[in-house]
N, C-alpha and C. Protein backbone atom coordinates (compact mmCIF):
# COMPACT_ATOMS: atom_id res chain seq x y z
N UNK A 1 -145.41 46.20 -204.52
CA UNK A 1 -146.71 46.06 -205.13
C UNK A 1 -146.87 44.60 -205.57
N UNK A 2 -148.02 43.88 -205.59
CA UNK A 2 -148.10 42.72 -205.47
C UNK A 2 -149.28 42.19 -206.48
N UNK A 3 -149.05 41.65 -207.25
CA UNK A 3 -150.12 41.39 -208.74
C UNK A 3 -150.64 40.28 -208.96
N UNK A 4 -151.94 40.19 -209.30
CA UNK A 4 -152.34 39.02 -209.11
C UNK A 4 -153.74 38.85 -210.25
N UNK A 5 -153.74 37.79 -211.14
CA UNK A 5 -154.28 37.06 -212.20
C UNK A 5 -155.60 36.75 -211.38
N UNK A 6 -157.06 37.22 -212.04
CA UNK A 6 -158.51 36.70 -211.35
C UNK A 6 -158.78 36.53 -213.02
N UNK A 7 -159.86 35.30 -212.73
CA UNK A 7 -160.97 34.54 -214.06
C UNK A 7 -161.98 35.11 -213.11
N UNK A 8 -163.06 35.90 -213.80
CA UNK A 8 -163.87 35.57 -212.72
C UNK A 8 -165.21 35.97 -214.24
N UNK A 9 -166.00 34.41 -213.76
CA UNK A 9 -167.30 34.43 -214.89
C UNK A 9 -166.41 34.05 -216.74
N UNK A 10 -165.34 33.53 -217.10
CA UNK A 10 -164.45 33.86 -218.08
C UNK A 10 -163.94 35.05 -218.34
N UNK A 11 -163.84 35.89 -217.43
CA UNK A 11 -163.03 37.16 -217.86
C UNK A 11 -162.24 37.60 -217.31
N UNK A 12 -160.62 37.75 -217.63
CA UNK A 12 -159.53 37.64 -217.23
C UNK A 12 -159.38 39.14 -216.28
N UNK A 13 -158.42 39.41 -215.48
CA UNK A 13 -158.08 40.63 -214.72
C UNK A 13 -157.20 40.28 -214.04
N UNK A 14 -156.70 40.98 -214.39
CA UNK A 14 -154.79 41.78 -214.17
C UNK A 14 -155.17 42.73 -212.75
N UNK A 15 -154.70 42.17 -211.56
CA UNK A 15 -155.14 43.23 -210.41
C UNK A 15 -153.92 43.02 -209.54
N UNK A 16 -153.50 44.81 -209.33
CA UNK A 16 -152.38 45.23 -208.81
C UNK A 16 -152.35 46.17 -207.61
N UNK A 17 -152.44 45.38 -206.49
CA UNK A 17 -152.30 46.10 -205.06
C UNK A 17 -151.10 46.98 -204.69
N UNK A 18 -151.86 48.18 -205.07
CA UNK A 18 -151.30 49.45 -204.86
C UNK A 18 -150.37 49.87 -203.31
N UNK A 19 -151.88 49.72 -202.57
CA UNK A 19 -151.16 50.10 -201.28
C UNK A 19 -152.24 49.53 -200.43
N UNK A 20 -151.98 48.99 -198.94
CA UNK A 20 -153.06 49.34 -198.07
C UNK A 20 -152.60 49.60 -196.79
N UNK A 21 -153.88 50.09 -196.28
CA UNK A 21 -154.12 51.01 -195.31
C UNK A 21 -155.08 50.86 -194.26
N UNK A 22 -154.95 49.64 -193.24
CA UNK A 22 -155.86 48.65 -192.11
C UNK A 22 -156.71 47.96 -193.81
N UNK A 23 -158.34 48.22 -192.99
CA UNK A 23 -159.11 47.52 -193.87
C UNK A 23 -159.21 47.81 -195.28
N UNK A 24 -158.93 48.94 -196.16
CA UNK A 24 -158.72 49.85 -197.32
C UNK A 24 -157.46 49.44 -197.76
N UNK A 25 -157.79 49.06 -199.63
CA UNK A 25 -156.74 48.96 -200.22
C UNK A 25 -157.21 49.61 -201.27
N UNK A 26 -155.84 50.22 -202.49
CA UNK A 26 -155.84 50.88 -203.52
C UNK A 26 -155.68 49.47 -204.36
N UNK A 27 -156.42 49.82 -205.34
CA UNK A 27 -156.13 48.79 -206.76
C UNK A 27 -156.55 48.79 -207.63
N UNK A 28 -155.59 48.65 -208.90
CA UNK A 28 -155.66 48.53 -210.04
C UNK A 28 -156.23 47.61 -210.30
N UNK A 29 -157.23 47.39 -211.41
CA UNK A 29 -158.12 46.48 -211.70
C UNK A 29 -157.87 46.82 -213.57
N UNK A 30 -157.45 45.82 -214.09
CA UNK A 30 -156.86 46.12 -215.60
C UNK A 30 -156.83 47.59 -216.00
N UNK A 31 -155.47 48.19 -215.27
CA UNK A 31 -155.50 49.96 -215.46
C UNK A 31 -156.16 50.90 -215.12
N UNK A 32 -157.73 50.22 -214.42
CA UNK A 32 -158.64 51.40 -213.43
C UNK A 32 -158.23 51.07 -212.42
N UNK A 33 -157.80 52.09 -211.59
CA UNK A 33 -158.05 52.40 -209.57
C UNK A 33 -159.07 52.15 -208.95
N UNK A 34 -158.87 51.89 -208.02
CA UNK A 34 -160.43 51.60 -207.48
C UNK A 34 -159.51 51.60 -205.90
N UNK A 35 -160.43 52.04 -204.84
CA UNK A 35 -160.43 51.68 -203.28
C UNK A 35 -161.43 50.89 -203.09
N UNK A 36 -160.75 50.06 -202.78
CA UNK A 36 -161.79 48.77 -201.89
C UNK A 36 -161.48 48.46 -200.21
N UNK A 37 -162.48 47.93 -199.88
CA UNK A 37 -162.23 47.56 -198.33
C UNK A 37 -162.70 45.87 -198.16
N UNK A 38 -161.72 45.55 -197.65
CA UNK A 38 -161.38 44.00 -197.39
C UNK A 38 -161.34 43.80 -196.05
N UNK A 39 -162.24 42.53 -196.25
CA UNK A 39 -162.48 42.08 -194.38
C UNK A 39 -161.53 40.65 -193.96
N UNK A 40 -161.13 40.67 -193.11
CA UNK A 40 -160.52 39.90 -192.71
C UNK A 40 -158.76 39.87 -192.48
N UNK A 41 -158.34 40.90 -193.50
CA UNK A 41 -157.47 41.31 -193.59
C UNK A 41 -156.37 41.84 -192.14
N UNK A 42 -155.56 41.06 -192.13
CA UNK A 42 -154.40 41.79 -191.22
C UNK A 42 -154.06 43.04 -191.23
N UNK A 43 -154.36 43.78 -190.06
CA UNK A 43 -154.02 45.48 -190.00
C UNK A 43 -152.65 45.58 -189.73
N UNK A 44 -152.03 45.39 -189.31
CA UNK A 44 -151.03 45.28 -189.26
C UNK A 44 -149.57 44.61 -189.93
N UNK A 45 -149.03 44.66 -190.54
CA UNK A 45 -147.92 43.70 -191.61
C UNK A 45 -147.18 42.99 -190.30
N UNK A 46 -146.84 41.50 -190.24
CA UNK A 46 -146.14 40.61 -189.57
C UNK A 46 -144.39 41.43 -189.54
N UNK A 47 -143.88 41.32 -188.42
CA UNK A 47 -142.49 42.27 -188.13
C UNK A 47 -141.49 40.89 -188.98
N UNK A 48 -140.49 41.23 -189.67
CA UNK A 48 -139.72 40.17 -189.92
C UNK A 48 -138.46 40.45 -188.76
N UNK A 49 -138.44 41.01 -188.18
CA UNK A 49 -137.40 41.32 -187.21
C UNK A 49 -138.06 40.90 -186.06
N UNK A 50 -137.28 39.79 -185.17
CA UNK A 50 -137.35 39.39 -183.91
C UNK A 50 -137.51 39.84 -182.91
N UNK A 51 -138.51 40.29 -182.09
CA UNK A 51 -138.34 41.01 -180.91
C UNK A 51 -137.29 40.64 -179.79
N UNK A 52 -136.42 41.55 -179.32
CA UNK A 52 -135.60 41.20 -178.11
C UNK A 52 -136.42 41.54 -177.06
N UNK A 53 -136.51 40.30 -176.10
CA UNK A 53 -137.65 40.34 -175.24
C UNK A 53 -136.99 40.17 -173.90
N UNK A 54 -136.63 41.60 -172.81
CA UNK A 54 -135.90 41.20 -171.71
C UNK A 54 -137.14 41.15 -170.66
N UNK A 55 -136.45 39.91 -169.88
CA UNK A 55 -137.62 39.57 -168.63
C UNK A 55 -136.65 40.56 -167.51
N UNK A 56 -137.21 41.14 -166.60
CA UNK A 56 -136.29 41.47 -165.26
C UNK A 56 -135.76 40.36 -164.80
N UNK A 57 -134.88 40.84 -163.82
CA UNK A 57 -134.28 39.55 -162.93
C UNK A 57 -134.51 40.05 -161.54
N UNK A 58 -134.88 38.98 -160.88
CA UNK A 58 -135.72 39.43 -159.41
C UNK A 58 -134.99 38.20 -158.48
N UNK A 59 -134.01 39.01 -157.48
CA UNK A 59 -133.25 38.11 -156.89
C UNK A 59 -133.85 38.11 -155.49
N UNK A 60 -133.75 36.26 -155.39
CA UNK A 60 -134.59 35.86 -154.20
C UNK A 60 -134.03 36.00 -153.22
N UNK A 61 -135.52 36.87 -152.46
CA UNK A 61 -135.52 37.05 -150.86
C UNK A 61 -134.95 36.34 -149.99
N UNK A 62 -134.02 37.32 -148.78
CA UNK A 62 -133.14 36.70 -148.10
C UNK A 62 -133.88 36.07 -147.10
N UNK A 63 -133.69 34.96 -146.68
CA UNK A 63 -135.04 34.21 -145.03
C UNK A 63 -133.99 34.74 -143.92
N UNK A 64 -134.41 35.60 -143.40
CA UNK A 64 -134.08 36.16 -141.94
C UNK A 64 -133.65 35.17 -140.98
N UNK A 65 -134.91 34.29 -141.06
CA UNK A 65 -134.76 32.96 -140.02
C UNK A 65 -133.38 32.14 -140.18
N UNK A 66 -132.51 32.56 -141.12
CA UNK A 66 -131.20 31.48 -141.13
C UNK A 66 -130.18 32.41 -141.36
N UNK A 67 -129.58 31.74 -140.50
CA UNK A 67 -127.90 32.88 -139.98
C UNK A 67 -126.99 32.31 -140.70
N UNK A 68 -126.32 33.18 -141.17
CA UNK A 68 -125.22 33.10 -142.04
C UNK A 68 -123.84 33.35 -140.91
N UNK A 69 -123.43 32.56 -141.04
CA UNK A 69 -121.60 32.07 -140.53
C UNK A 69 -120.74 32.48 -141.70
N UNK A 70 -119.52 33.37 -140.97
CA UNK A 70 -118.42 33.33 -141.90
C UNK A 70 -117.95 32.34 -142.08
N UNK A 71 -116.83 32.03 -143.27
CA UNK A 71 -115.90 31.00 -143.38
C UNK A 71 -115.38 31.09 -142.63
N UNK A 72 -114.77 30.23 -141.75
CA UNK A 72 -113.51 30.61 -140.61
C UNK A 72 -112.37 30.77 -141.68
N UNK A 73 -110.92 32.03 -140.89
CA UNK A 73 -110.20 32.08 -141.68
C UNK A 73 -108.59 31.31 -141.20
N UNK A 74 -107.96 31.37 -142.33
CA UNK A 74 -107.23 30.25 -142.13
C UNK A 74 -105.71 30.99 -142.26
N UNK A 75 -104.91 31.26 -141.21
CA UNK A 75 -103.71 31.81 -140.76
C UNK A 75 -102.89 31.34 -141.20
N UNK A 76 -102.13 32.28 -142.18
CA UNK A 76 -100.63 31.49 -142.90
C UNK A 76 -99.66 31.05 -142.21
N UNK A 77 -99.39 30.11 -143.09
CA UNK A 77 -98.18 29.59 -142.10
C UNK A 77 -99.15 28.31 -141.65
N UNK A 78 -100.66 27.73 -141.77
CA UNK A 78 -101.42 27.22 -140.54
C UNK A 78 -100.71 25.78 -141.12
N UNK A 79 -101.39 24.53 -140.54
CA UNK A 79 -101.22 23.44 -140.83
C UNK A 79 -102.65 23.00 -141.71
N UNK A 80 -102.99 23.69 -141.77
CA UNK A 80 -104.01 23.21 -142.44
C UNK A 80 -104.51 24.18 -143.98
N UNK A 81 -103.51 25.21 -144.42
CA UNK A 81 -103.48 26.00 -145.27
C UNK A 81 -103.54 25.57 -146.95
N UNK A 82 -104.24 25.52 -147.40
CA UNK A 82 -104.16 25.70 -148.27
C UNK A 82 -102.86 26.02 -149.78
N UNK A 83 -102.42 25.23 -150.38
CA UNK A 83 -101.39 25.93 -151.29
C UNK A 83 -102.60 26.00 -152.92
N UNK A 84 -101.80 27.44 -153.58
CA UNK A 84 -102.38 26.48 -155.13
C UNK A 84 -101.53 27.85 -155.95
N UNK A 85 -101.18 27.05 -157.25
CA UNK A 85 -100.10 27.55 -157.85
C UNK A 85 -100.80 28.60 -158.82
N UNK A 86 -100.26 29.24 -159.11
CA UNK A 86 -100.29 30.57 -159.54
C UNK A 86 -100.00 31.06 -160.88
């Protein structure tokens, strides 16, 4: 609940937002209730929690037009083999 000090014309008021509800709020106005409707007002309360926002992942199309070659493979023992430590 959220309270808030108005002068309005020299006359003081103590006004205490009860609740609201879109454009409709409850409030205390120095100890009377009252429903009022307020324009401009955010319908919605701001999220303090971050949305996790997943994009898809869309993996690019293969082009037909280009041929794929294996690695040639390379026979142990070759002269041209490869070592790597382990």
């Amino acid at each position: 609940m959220k309270q808030y000090k108005f002068k309005i014309n020299g006359t003081d008021y103590a006004v205490d937002i009860i609740e609201v509800d879109g454009d409709l709020a409850t409030v205390a106005v120095n100890g009377s209730e009252f429903e009022v409707e307020v324009e401009g007002m955010e319908t919605k309360p701001a999220s303090k929690t971050p949305k996790n926002v997943k994009t898809p992942v869309v993996s690019a199309p293969e082009n037909p037009t280009v041929e794929r070659k294996p690695a040639p493979s390379v026979a142990s023992g070759s002269a041209n083999a490869m070592k790597a430590p382990l």
